[in-house]
PDB file of N, CA and C in Angstrom:
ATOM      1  N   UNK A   1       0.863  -1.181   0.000  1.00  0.00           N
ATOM      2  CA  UNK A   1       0.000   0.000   0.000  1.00  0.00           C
ATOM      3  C   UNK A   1       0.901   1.232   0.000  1.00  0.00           C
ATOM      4  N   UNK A   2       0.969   1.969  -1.182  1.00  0.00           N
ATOM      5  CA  UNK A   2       1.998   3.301  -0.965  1.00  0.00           C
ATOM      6  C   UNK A   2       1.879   4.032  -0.585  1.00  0.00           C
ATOM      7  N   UNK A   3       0.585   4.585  -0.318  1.00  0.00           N
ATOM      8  CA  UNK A   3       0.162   5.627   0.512  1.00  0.00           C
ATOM      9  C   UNK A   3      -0.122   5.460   1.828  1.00  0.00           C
ATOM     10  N   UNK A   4       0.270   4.643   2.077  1.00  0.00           N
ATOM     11  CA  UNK A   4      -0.119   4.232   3.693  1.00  0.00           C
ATOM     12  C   UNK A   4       0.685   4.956   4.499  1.00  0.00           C
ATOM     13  N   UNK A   5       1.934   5.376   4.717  1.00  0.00           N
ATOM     14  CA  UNK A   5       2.484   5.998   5.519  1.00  0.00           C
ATOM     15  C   UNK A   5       1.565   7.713   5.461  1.00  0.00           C
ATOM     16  N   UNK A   6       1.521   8.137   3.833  1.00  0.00           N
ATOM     17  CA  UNK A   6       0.859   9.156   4.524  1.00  0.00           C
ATOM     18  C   UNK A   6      -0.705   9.305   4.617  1.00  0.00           C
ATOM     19  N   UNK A   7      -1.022   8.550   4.792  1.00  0.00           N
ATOM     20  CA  UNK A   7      -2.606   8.127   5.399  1.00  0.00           C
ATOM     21  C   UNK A   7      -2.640   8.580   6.615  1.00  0.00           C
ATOM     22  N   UNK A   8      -1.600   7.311   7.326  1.00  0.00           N
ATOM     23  CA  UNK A   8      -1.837   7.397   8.530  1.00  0.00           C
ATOM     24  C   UNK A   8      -0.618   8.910   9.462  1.00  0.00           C
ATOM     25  N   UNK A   9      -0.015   9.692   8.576  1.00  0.00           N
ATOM     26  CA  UNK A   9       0.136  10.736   8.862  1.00  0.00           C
ATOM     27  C   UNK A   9      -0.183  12.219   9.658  1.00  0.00           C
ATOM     28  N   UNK A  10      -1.382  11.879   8.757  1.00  0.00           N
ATOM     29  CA  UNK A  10      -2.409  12.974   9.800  1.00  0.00           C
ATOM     30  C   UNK A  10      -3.086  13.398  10.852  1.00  0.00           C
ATOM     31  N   UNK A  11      -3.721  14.388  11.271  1.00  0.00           N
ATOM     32  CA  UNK A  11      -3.758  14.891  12.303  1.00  0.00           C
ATOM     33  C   UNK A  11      -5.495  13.885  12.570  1.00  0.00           C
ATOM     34  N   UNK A  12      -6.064  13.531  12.023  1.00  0.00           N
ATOM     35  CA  UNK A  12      -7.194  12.526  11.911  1.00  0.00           C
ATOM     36  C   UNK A  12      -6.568  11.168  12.455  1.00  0.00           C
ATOM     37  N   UNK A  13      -7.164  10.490  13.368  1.00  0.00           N
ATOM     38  CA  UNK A  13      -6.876   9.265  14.189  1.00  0.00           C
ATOM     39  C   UNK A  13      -7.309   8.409  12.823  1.00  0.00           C
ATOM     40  N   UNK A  14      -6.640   7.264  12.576  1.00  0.00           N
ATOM     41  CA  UNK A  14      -6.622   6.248  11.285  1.00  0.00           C
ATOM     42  C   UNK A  14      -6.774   4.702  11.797  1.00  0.00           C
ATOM     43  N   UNK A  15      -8.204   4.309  12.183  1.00  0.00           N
ATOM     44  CA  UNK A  15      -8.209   2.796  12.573  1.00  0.00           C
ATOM     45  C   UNK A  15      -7.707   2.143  11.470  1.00  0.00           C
ATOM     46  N   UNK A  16      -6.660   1.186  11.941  1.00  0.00           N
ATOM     47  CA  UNK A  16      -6.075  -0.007  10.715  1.00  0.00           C
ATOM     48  C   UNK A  16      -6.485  -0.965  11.117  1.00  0.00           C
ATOM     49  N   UNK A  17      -7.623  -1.750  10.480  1.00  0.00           N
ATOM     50  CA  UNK A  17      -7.738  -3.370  10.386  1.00  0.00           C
ATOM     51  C   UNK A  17      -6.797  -4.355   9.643  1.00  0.00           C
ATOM     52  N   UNK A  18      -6.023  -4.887  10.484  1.00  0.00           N
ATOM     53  CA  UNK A  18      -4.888  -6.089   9.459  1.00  0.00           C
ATOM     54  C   UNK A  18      -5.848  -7.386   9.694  1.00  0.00           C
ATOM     55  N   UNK A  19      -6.054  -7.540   8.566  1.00  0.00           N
ATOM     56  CA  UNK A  19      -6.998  -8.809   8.243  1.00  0.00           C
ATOM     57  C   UNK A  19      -6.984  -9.722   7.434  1.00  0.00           C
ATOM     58  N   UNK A  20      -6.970 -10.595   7.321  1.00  0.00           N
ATOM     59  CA  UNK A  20      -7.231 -11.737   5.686  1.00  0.00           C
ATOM     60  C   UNK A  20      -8.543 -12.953   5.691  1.00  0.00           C
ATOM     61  N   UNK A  21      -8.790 -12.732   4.444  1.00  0.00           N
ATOM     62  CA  UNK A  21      -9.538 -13.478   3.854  1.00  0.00           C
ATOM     63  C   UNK A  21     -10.424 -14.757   4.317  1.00  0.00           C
ATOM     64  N   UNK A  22      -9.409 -15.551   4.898  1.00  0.00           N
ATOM     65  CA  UNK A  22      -9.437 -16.583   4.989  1.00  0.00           C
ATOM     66  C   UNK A  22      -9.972 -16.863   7.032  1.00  0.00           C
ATOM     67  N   UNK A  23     -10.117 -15.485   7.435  1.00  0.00           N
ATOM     68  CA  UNK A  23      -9.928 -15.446   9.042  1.00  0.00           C
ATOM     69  C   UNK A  23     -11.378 -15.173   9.400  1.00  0.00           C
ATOM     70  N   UNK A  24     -12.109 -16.365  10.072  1.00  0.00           N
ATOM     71  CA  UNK A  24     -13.490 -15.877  10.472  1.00  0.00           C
ATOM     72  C   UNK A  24     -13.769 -15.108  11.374  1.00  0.00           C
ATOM     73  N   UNK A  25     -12.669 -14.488  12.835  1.00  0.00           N
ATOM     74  CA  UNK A  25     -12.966 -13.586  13.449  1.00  0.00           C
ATOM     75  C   UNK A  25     -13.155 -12.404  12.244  1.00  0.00           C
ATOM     76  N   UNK A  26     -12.045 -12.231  11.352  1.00  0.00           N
ATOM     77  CA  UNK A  26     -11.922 -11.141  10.704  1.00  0.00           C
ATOM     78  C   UNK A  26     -13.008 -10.397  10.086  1.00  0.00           C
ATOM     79  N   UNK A  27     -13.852 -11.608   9.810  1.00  0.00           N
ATOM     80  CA  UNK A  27     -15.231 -11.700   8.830  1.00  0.00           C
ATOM     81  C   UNK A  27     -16.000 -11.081   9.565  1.00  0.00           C
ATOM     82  N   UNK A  28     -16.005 -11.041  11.114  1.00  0.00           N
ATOM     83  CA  UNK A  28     -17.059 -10.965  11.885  1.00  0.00           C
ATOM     84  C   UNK A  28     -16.436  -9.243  11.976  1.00  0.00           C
ATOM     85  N   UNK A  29     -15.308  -8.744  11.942  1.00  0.00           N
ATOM     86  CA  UNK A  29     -15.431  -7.410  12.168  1.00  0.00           C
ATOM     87  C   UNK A  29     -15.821  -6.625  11.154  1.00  0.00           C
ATOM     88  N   UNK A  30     -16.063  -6.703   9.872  1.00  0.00           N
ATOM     89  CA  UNK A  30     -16.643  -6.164   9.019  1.00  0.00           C
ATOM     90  C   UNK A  30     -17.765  -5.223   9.119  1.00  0.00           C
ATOM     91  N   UNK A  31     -19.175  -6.006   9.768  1.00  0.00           N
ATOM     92  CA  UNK A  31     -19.909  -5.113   9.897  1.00  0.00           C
ATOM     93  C   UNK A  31     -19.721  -4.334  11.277  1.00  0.00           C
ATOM     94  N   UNK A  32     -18.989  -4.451  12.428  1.00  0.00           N
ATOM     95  CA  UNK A  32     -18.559  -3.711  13.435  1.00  0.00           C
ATOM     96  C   UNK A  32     -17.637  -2.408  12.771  1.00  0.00           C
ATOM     97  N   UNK A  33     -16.905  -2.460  12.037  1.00  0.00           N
ATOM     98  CA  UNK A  33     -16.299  -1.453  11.133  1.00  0.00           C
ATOM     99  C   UNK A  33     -17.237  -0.695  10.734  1.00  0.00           C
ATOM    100  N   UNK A  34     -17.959  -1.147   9.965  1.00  0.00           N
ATOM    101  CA  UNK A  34     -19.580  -0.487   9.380  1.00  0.00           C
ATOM    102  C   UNK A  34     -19.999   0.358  10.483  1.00  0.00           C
ATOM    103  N   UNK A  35     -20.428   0.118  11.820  1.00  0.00           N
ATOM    104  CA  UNK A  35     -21.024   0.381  12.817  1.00  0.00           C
ATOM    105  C   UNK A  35     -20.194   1.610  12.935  1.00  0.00           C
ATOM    106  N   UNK A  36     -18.882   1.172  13.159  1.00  0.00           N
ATOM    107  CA  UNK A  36     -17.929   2.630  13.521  1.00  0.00           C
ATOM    108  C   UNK A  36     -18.288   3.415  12.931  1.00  0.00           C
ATOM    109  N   UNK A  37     -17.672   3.340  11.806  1.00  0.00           N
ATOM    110  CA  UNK A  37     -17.886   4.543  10.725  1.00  0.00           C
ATOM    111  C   UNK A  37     -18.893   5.170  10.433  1.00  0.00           C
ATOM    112  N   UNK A  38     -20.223   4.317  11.033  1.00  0.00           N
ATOM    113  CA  UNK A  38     -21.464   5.437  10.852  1.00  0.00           C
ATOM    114  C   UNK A  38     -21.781   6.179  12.235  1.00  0.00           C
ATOM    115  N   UNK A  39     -21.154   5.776  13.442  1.00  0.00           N
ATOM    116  CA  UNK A  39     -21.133   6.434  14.219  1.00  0.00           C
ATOM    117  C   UNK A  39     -19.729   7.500  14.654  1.00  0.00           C
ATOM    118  N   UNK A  40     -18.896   7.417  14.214  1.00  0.00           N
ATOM    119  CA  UNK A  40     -17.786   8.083  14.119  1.00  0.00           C
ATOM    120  C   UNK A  40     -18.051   9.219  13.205  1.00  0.00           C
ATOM    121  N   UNK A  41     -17.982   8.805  11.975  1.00  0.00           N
ATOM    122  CA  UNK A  41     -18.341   9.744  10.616  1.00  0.00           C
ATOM    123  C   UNK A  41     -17.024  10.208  10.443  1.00  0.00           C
ATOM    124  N   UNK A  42     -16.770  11.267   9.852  1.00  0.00           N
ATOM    125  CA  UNK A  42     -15.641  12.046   9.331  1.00  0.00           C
ATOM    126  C   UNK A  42     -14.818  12.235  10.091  1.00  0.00           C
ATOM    127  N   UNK A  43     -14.594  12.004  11.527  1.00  0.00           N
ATOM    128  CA  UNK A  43     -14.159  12.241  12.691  1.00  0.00           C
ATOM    129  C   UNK A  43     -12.586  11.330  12.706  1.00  0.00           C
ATOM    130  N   UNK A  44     -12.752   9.831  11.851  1.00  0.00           N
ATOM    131  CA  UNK A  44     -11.385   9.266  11.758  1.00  0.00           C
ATOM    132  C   UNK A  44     -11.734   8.647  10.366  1.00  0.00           C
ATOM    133  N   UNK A  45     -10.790   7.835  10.171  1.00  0.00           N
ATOM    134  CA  UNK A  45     -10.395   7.117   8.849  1.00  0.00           C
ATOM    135  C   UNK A  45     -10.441   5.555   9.241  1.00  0.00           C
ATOM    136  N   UNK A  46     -11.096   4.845   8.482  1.00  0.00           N
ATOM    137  CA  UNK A  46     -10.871   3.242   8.862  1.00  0.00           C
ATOM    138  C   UNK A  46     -10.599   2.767   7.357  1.00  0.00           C
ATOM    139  N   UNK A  47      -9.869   1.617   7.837  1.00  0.00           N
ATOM    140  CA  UNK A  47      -8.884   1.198   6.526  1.00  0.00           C
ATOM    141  C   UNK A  47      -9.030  -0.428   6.322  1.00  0.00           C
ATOM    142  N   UNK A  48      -8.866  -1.199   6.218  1.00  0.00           N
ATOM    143  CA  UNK A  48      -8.541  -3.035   6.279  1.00  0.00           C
ATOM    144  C   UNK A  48      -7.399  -2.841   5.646  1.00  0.00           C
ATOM    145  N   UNK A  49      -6.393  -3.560   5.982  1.00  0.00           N
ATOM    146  CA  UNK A  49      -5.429  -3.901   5.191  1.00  0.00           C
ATOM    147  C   UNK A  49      -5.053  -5.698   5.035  1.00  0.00           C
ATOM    148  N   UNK A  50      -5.496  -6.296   3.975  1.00  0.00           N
ATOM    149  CA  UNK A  50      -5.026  -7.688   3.790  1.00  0.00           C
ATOM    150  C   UNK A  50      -3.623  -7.746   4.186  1.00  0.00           C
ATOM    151  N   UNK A  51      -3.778  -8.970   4.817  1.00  0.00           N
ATOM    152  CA  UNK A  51      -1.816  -9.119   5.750  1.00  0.00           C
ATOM    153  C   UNK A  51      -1.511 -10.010   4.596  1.00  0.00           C
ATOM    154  N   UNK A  52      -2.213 -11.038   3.680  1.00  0.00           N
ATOM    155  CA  UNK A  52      -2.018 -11.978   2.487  1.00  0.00           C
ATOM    156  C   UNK A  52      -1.059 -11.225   1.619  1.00  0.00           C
ATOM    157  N   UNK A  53      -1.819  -9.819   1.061  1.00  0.00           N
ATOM    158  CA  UNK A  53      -1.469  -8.861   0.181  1.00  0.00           C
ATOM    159  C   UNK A  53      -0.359  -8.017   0.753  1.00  0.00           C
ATOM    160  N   UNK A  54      -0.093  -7.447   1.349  1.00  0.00           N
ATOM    161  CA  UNK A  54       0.676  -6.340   2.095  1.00  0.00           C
ATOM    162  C   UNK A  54       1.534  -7.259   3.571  1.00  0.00           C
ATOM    163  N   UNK A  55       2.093  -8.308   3.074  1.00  0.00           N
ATOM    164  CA  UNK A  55       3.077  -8.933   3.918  1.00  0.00           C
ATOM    165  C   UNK A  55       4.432  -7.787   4.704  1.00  0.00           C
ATOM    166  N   UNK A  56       4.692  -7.482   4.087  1.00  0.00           N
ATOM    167  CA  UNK A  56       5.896  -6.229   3.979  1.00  0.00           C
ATOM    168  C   UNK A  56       5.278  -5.562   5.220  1.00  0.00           C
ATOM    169  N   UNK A  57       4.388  -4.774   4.909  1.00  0.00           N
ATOM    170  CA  UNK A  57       3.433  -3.818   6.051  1.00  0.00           C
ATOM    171  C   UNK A  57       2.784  -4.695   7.004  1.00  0.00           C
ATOM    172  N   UNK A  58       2.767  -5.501   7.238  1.00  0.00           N
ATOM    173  CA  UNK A  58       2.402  -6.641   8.679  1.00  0.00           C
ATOM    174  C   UNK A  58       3.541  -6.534   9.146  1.00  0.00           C
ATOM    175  N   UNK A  59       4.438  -7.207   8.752  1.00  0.00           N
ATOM    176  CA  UNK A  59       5.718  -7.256   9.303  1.00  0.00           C
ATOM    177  C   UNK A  59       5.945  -5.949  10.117  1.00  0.00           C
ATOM    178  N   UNK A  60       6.103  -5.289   9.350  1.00  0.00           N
ATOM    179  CA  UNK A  60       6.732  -3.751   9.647  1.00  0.00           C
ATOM    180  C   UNK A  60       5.937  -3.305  11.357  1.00  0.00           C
ATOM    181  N   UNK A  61       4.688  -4.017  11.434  1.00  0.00           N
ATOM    182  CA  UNK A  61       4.178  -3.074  12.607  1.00  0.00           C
ATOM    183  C   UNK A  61       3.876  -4.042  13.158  1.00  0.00           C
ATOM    184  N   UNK A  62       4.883  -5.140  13.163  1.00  0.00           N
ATOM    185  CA  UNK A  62       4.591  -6.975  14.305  1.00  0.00           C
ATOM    186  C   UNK A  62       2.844  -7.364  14.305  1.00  0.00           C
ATOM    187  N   UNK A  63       2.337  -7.556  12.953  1.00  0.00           N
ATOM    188  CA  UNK A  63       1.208  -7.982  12.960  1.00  0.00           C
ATOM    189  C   UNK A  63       1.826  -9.756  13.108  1.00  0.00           C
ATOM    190  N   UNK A  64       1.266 -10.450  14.221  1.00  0.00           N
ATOM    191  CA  UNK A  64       1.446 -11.574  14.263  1.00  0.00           C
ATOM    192  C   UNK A  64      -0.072 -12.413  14.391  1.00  0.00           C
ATOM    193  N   UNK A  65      -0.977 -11.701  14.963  1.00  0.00           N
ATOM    194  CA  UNK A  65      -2.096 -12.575  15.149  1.00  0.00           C
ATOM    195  C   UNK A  65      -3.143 -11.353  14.502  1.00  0.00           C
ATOM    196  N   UNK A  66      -4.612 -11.885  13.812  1.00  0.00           N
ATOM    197  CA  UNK A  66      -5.585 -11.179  13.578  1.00  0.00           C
ATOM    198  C   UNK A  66      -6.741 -11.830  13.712  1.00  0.00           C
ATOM    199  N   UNK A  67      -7.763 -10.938  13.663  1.00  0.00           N
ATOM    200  CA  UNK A  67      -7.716  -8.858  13.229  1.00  0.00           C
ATOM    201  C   UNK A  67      -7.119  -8.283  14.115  1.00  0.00           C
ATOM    202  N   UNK A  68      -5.823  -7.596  14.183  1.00  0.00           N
ATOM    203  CA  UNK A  68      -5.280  -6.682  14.668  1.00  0.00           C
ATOM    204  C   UNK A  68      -5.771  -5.925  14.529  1.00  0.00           C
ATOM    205  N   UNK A  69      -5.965  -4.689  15.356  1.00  0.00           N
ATOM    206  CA  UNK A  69      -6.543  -3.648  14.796  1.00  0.00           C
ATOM    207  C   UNK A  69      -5.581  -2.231  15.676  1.00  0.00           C
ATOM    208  N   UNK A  70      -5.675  -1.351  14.827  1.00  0.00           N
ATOM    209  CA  UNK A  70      -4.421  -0.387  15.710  1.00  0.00           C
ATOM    210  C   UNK A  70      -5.502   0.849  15.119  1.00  0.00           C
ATOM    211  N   UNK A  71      -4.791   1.959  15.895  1.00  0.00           N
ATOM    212  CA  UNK A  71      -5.021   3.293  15.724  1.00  0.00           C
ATOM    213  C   UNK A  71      -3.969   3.902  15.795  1.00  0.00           C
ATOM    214  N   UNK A  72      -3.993   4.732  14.660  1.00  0.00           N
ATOM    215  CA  UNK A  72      -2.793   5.693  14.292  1.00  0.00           C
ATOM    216  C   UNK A  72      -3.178   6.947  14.532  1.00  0.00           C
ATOM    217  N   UNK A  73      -2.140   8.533  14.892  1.00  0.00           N
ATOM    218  CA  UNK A  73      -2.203   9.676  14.792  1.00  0.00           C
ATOM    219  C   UNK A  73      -1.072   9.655  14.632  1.00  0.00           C
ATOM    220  N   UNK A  74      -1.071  10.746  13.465  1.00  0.00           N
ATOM    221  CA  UNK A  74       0.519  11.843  12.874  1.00  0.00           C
ATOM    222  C   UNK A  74       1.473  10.408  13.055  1.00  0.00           C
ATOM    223  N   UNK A  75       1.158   8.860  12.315  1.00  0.00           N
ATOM    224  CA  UNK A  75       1.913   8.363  11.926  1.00  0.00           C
ATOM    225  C   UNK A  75       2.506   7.395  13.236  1.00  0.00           C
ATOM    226  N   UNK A  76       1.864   7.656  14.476  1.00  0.00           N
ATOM    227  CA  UNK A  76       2.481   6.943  15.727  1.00  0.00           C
ATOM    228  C   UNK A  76       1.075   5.678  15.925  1.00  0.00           C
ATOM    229  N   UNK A  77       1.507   4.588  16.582  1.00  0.00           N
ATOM    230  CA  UNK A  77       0.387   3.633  16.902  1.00  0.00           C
ATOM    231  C   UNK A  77       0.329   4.197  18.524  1.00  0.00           C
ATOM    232  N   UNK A  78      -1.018   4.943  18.821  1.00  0.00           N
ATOM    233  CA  UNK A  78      -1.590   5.285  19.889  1.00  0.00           C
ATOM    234  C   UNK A  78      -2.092   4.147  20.627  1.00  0.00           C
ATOM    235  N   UNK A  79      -2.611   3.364  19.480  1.00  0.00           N
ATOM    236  CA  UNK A  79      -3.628   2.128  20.695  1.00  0.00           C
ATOM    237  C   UNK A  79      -3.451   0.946  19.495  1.00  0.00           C
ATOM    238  N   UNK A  80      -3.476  -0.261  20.421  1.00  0.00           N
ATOM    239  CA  UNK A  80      -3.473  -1.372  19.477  1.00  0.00           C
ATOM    240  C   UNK A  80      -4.157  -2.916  20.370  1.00  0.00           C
ATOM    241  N   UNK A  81      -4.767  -3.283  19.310  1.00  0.00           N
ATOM    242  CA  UNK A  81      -5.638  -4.580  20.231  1.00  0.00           C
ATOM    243  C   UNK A  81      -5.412  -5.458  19.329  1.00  0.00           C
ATOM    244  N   UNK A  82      -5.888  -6.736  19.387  1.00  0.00           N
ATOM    245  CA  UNK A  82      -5.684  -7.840  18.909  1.00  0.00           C
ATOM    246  C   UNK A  82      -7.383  -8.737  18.964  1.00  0.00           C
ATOM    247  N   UNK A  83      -7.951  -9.491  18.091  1.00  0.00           N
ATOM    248  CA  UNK A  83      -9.530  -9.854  18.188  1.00  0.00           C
ATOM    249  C   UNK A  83     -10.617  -8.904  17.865  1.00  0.00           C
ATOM    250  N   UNK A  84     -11.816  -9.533  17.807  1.00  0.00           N
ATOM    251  CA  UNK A  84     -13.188  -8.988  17.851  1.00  0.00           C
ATOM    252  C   UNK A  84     -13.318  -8.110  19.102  1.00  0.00           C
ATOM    253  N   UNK A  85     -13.812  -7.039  18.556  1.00  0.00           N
ATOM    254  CA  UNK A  85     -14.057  -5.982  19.448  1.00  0.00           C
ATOM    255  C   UNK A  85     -15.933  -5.086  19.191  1.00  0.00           C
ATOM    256  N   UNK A  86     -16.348  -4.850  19.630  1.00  0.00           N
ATOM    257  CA  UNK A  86     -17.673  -4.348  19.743  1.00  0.00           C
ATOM    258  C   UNK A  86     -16.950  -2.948  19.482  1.00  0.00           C
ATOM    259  N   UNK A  87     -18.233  -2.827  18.594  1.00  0.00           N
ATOM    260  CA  UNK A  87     -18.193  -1.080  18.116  1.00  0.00           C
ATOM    261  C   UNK A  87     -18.613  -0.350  19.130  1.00  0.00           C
ATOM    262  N   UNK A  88     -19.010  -0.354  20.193  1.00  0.00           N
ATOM    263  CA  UNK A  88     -18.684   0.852  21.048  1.00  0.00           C
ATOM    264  C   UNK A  88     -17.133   0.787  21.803  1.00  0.00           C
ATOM    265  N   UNK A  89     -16.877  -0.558  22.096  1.00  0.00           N
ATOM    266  CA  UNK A  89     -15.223  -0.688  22.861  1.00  0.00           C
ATOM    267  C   UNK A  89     -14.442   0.804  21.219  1.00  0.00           C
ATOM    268  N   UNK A  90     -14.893   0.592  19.899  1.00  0.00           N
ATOM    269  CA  UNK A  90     -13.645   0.938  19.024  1.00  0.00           C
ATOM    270  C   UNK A  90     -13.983   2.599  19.196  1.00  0.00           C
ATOM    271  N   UNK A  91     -15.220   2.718  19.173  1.00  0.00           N
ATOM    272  CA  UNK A  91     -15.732   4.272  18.893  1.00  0.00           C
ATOM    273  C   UNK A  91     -15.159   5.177  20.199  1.00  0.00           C
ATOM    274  N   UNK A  92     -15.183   4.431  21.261  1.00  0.00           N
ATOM    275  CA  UNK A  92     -14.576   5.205  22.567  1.00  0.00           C
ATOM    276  C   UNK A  92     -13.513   5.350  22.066  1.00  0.00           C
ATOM    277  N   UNK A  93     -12.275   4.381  22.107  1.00  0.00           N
ATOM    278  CA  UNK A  93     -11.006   4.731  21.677  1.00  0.00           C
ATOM    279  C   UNK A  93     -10.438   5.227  20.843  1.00  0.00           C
ATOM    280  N   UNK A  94     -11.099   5.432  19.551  1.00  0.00           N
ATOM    281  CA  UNK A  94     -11.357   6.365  18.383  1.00  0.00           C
ATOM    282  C   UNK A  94     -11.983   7.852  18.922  1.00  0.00           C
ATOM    283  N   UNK A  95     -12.413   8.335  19.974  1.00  0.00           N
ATOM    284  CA  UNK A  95     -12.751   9.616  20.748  1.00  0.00           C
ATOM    285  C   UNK A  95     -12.151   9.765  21.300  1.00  0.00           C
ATOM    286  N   UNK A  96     -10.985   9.094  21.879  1.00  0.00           N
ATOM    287  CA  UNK A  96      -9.818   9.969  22.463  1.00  0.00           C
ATOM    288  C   UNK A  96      -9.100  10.224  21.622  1.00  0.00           C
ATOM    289  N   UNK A  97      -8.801  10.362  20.460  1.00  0.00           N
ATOM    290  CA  UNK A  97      -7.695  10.841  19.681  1.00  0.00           C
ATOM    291  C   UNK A  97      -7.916  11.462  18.443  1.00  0.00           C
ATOM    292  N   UNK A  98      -9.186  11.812  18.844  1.00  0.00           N
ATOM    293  CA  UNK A  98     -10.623  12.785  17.864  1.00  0.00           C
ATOM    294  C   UNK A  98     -10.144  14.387  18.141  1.00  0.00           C
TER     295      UNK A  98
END
């Protein structure tokens, strides 16, 4: 992903989902993502990134188990979890860095 560094650059908090295909927790965060983003709105950025596809960029930020899921500002990982998470656990932690 080439633009990923400056994605997650900005002054906008950037949820990253590292996920693949093949991962049924992963499946299950999909529509919890959905949930965020309509309750968040313009407020952050949510992304998936296939770990299959973008091996290089897993590596790079010790994705070892998924859905990882991290939050970025101005390019730093502020918060980072690992599993299924309920869209209010993500939307809180996505409001502190709002």
């Amino acid at each position: 992903m080439n633009n990923f560094e400056t994605l997650i650059s900005g002054t906008k908090p950037v949820l990253v989902d590292f996920y693949a295909d093949w991962c049924g927790p992963c499946k299950m965060m999909a529509p919890i993502l959905e949930d965020v983003k309509s309750q968040i709105g313009d407020k952050a950025t949510i992304v998936k990134i296939n770990v299959d596809e973008n091996q290089a960029l897993a590596m790079q930020y010790g994705i070892q188990s998924i859905p990882a899921l991290l939050i970025f500002k101005q390019g730093q990982v502020v918060w980072q979890e690992v599993g299924v998470h309920r869209s209010t656990q993500l939307v809180s932690a996505l409001q502190k860095f709002v």
